[in-house]
C-alpha atoms as a PDB file:
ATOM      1  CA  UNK A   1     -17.838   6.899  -6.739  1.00  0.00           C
ATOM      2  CA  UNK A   2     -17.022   9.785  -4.099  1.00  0.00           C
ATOM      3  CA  UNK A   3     -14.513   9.409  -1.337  1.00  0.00           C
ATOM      4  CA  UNK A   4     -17.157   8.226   1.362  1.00  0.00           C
ATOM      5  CA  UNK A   5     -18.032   5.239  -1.164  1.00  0.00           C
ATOM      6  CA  UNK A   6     -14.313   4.375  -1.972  1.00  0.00           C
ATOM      7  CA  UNK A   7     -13.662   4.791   2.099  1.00  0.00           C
ATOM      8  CA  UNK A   8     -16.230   2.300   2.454  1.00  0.00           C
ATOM      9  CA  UNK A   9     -15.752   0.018  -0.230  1.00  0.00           C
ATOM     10  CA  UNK A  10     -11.779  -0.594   0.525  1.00  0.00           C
ATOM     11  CA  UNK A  11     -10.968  -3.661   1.244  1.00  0.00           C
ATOM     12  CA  UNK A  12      -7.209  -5.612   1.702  1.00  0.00           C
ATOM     13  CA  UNK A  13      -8.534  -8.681  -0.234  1.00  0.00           C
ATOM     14  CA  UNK A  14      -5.771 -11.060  -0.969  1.00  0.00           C
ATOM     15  CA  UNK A  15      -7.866 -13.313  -3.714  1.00  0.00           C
ATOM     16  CA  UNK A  16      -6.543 -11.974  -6.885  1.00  0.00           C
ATOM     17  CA  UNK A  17      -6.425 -11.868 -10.274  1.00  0.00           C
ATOM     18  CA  UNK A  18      -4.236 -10.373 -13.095  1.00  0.00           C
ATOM     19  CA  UNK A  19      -5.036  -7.144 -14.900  1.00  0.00           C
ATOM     20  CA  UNK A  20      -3.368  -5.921 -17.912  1.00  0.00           C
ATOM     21  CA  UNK A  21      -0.891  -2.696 -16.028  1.00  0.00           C
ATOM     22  CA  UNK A  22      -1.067   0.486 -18.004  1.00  0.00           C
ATOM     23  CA  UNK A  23       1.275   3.724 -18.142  1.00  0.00           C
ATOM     24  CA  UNK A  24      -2.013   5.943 -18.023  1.00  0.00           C
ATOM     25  CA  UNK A  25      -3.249   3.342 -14.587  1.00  0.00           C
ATOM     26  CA  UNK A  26       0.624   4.170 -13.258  1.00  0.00           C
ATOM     27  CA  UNK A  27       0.108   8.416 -13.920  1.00  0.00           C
ATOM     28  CA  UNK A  28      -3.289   7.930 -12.168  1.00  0.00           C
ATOM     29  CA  UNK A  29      -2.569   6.465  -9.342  1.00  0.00           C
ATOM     30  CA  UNK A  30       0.649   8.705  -9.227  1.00  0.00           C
ATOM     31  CA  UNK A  31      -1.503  11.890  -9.421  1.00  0.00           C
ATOM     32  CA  UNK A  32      -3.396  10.729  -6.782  1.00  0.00           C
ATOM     33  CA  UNK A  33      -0.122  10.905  -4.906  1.00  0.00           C
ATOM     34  CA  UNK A  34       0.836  13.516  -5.908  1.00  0.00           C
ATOM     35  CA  UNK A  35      -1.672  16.600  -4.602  1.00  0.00           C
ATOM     36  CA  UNK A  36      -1.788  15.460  -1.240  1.00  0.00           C
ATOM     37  CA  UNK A  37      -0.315  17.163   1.701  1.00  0.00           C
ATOM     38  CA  UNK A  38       2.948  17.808   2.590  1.00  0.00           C
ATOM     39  CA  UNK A  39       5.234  20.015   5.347  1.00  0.00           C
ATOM     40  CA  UNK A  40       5.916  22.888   3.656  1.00  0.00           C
ATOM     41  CA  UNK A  41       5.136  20.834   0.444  1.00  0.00           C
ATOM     42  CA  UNK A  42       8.448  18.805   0.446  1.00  0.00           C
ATOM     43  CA  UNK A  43       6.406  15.893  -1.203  1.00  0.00           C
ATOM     44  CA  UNK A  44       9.398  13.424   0.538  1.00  0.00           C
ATOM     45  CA  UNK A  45       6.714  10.189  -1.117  1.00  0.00           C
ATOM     46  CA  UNK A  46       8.447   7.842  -3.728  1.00  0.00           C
ATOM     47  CA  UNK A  47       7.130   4.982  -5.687  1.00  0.00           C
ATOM     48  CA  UNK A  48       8.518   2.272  -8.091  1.00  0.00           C
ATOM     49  CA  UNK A  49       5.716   0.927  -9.588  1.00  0.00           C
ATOM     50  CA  UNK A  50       6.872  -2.488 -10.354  1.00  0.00           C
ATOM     51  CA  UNK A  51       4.751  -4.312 -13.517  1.00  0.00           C
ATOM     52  CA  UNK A  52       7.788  -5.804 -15.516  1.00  0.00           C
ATOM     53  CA  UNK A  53       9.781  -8.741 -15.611  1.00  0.00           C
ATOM     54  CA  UNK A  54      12.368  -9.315 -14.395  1.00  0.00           C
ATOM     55  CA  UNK A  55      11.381  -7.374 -11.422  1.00  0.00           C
ATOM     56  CA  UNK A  56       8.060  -8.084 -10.848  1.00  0.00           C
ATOM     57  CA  UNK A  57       8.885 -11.833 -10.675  1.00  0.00           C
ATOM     58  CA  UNK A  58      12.078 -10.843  -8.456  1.00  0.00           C
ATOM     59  CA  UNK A  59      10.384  -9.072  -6.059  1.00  0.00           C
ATOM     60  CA  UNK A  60       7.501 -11.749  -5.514  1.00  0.00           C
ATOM     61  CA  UNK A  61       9.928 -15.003  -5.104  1.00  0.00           C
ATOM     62  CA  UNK A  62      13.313 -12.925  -3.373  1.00  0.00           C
ATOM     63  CA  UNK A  63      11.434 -10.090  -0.915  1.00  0.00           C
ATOM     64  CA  UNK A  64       8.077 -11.766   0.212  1.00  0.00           C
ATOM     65  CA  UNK A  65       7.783 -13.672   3.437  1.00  0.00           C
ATOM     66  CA  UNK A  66       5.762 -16.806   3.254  1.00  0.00           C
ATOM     67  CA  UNK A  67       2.995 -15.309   4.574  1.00  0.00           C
ATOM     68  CA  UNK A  68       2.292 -13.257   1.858  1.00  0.00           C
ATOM     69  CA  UNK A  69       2.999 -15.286  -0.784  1.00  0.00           C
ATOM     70  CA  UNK A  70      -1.232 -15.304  -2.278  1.00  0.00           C
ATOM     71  CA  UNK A  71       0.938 -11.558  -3.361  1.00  0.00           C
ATOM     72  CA  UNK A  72       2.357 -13.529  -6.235  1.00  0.00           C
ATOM     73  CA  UNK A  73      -1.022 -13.233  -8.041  1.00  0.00           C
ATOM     74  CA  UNK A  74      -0.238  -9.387  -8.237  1.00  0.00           C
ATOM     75  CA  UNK A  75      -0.202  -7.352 -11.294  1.00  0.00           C
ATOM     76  CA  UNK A  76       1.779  -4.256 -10.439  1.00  0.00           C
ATOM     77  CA  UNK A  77       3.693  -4.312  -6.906  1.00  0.00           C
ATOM     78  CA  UNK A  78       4.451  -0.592  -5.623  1.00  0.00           C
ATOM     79  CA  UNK A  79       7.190  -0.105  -3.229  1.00  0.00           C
ATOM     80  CA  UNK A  80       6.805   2.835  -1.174  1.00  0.00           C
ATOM     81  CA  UNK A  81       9.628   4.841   0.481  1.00  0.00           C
ATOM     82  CA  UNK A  82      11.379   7.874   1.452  1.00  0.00           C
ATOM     83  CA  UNK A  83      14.022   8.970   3.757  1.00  0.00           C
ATOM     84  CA  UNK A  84      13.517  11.587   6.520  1.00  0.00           C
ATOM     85  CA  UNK A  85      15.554  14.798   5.262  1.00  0.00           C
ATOM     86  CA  UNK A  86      13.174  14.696   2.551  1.00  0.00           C
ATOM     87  CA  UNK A  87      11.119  16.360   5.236  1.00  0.00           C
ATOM     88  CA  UNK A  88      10.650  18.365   7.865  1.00  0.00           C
ATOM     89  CA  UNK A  89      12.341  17.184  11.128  1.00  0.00           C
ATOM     90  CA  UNK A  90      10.974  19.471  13.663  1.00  0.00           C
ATOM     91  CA  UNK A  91      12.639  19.075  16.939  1.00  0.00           C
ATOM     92  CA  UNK A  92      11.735  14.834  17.716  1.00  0.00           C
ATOM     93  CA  UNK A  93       9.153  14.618  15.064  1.00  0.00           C
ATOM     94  CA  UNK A  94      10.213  12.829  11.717  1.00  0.00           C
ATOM     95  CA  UNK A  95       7.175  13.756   9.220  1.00  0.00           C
ATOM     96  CA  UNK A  96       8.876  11.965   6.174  1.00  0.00           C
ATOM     97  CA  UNK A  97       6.204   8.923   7.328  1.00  0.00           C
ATOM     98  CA  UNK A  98       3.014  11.087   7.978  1.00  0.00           C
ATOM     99  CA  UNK A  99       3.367  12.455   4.784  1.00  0.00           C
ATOM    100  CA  UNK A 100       3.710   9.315   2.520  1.00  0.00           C
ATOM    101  CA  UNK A 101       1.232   7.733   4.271  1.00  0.00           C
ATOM    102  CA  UNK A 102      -1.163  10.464   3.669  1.00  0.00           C
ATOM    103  CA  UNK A 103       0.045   9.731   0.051  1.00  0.00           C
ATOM    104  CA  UNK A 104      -0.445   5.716  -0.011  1.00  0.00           C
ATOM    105  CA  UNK A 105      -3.655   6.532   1.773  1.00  0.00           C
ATOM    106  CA  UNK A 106      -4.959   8.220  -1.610  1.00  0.00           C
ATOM    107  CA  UNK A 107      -3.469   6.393  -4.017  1.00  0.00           C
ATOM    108  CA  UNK A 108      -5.138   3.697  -2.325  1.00  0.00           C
ATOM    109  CA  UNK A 109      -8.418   5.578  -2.418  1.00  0.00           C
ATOM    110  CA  UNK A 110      -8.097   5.773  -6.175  1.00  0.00           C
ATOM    111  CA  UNK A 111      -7.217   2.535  -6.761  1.00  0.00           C
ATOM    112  CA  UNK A 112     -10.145   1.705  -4.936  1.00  0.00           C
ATOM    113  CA  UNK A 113     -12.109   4.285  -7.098  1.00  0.00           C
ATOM    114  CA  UNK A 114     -10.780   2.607 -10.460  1.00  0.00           C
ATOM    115  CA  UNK A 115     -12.155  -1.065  -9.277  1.00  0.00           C
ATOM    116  CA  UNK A 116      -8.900  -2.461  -7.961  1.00  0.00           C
ATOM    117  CA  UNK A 117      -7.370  -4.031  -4.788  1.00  0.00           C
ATOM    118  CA  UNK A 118      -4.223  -2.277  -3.257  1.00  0.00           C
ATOM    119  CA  UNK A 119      -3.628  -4.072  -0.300  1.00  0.00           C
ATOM    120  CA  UNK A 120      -0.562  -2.515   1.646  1.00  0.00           C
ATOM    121  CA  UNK A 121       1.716  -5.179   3.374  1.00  0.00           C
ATOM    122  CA  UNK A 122       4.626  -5.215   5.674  1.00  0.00           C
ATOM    123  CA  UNK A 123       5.169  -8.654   4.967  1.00  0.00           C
ATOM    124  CA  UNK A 124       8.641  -8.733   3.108  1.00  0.00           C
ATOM    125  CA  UNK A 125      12.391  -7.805   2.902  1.00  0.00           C
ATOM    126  CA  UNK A 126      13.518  -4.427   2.611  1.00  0.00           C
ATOM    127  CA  UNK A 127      17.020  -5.402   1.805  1.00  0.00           C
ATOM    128  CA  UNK A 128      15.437  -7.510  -1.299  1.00  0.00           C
ATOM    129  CA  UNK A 129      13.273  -5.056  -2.462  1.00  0.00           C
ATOM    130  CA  UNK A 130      16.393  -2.079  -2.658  1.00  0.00           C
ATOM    131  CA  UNK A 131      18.403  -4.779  -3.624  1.00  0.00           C
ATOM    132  CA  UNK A 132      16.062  -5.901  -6.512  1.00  0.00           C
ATOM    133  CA  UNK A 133      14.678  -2.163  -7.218  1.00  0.00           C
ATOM    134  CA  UNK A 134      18.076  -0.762  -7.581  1.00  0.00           C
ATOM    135  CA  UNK A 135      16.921   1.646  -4.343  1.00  0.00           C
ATOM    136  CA  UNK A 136      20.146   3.209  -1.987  1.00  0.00           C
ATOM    137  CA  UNK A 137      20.450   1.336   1.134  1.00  0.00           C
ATOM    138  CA  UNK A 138      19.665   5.307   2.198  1.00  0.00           C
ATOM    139  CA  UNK A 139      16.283   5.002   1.689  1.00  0.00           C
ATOM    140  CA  UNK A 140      13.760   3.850   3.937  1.00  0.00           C
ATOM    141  CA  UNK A 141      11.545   1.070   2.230  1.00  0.00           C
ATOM    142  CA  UNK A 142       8.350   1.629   4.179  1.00  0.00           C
ATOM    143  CA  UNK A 143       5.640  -0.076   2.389  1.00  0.00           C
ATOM    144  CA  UNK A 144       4.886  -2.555  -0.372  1.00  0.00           C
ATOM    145  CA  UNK A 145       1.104  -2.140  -1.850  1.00  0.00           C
ATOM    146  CA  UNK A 146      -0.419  -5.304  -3.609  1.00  0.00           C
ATOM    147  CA  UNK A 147      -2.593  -4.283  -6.242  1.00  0.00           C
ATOM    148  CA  UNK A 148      -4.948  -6.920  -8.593  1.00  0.00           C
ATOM    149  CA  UNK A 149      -8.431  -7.130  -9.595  1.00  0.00           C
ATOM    150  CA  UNK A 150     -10.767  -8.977  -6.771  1.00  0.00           C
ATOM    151  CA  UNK A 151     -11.096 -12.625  -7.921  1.00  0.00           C
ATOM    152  CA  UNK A 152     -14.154 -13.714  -6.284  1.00  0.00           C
ATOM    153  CA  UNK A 153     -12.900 -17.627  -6.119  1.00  0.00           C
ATOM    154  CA  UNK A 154     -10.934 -17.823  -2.800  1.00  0.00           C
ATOM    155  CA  UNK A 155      -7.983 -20.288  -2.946  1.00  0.00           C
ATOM    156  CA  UNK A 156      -7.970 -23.561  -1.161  1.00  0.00           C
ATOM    157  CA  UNK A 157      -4.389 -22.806   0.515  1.00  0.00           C
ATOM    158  CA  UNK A 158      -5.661 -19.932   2.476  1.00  0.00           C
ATOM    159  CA  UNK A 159      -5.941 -19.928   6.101  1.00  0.00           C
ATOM    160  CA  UNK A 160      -8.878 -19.671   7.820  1.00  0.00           C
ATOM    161  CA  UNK A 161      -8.250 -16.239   8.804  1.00  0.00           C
ATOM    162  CA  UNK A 162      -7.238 -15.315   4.975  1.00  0.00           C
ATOM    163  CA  UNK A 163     -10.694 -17.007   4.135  1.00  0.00           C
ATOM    164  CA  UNK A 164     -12.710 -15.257   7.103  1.00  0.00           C
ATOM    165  CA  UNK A 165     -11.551 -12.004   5.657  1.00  0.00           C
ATOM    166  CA  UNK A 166     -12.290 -12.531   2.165  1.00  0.00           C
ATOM    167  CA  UNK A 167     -15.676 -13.222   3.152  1.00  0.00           C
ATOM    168  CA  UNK A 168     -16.281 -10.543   6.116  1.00  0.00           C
ATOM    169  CA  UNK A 169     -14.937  -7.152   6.363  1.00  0.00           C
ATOM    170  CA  UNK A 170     -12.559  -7.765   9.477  1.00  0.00           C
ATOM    171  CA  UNK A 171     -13.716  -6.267  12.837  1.00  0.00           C
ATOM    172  CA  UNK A 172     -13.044  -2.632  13.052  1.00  0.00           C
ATOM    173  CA  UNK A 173     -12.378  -0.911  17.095  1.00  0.00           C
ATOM    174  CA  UNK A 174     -15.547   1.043  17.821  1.00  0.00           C
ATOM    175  CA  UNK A 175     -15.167   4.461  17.526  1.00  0.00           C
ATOM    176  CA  UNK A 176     -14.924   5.141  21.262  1.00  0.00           C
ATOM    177  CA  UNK A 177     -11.703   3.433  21.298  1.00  0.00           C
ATOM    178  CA  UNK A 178     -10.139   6.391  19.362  1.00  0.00           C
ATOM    179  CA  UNK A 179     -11.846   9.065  18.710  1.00  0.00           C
ATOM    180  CA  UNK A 180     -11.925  11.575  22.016  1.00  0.00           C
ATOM    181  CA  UNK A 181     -13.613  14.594  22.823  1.00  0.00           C
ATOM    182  CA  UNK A 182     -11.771  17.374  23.551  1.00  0.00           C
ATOM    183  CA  UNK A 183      -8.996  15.678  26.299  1.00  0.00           C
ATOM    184  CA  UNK A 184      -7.928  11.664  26.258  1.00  0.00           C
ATOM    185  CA  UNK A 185      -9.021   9.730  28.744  1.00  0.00           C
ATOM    186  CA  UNK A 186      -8.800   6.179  29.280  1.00  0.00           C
END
């Protein structure tokens, strides 16, 4: 698969189902972390891959709101964060988030790329998650990424937008919403 497949075929799916989690999976998606971008290659990114119990469990039933809770199918949980003097801070801008998310955006890719789901969520409780992760109250917790196999059998407690997604890539702004050429205009 190259990067315009894995682009395309990205999806936040929420139907699961469990894989077996493997230290060589973990390095992998880590590496694919790990080369990306950073101001003046600070790298300010961290990750707990969480695959273990008593964690894994404690993180789905303590830090995930309700409307996450098809999460609880998840094999690994990562919990993204970072704090912003990791970083450049150049005069208002705080690049600490641009740069992990250029990070989650490839792990992402590679997960992708390997045949899984990791479906980033904002869904949950940042105080749980340091609390359960052992993670300084310092530290902002910015993301938590979801990752499973694709089960193709979509559960009956879903709502009908969890269902509509599963089935159908959700609507996308046209390009001319966003991309400009050469000033913004409205």
């Amino acid at each position: 698969m190259n990067v315009k497949d894995a682009i395309e075929n990205r999806r936040a799916y929420r139907s699961l189902t469990e894989i077996k989690i493997t230290e060589e999976m973990i390095d992998d998606l880590g590496k694919a972390a790990q080369l990306m971008p950073s101001c003046f290659n600070k790298q300010p990114w961290r990750f707990v891959f969480v695959y273990k119990e008593p964690q894994l469990g404690n993180i789905k039933n303590k830090a995930l709101n309700e409307g996450n809770s098809w999460a609880k199918k998840a094999s690994l949980i990562i919990a993204v964060f970072s704090k912003n003097d990791f970083d450049c801070i150049i005069k208002e801008r705080e690049y600490f988030l641009y740069d992990t998310g250029m990070a989650v955006g490839s792990l992402i890719l590679r997960a992708t790329e390997m045949g899984l789901v990791a479906h980033p969520i904002a869904g949950y409780d940042p105080g749980k998650v340091r609390e359960v992760l052992i993670i300084p109250s310092e530290y902002n917790v910015i993301n938590l990424i979801i990752i499973g196999k694709k089960d193709p059998t979509i559960p009956n407690d879903f709502t009908p937008y969890q269902i509509e997604s599963e089935r159908n890539r959700p609507q996308r702004k046209p390009l001319k919403e966003f991309v400009f050429h050469n000033t913004f205009s409205f």
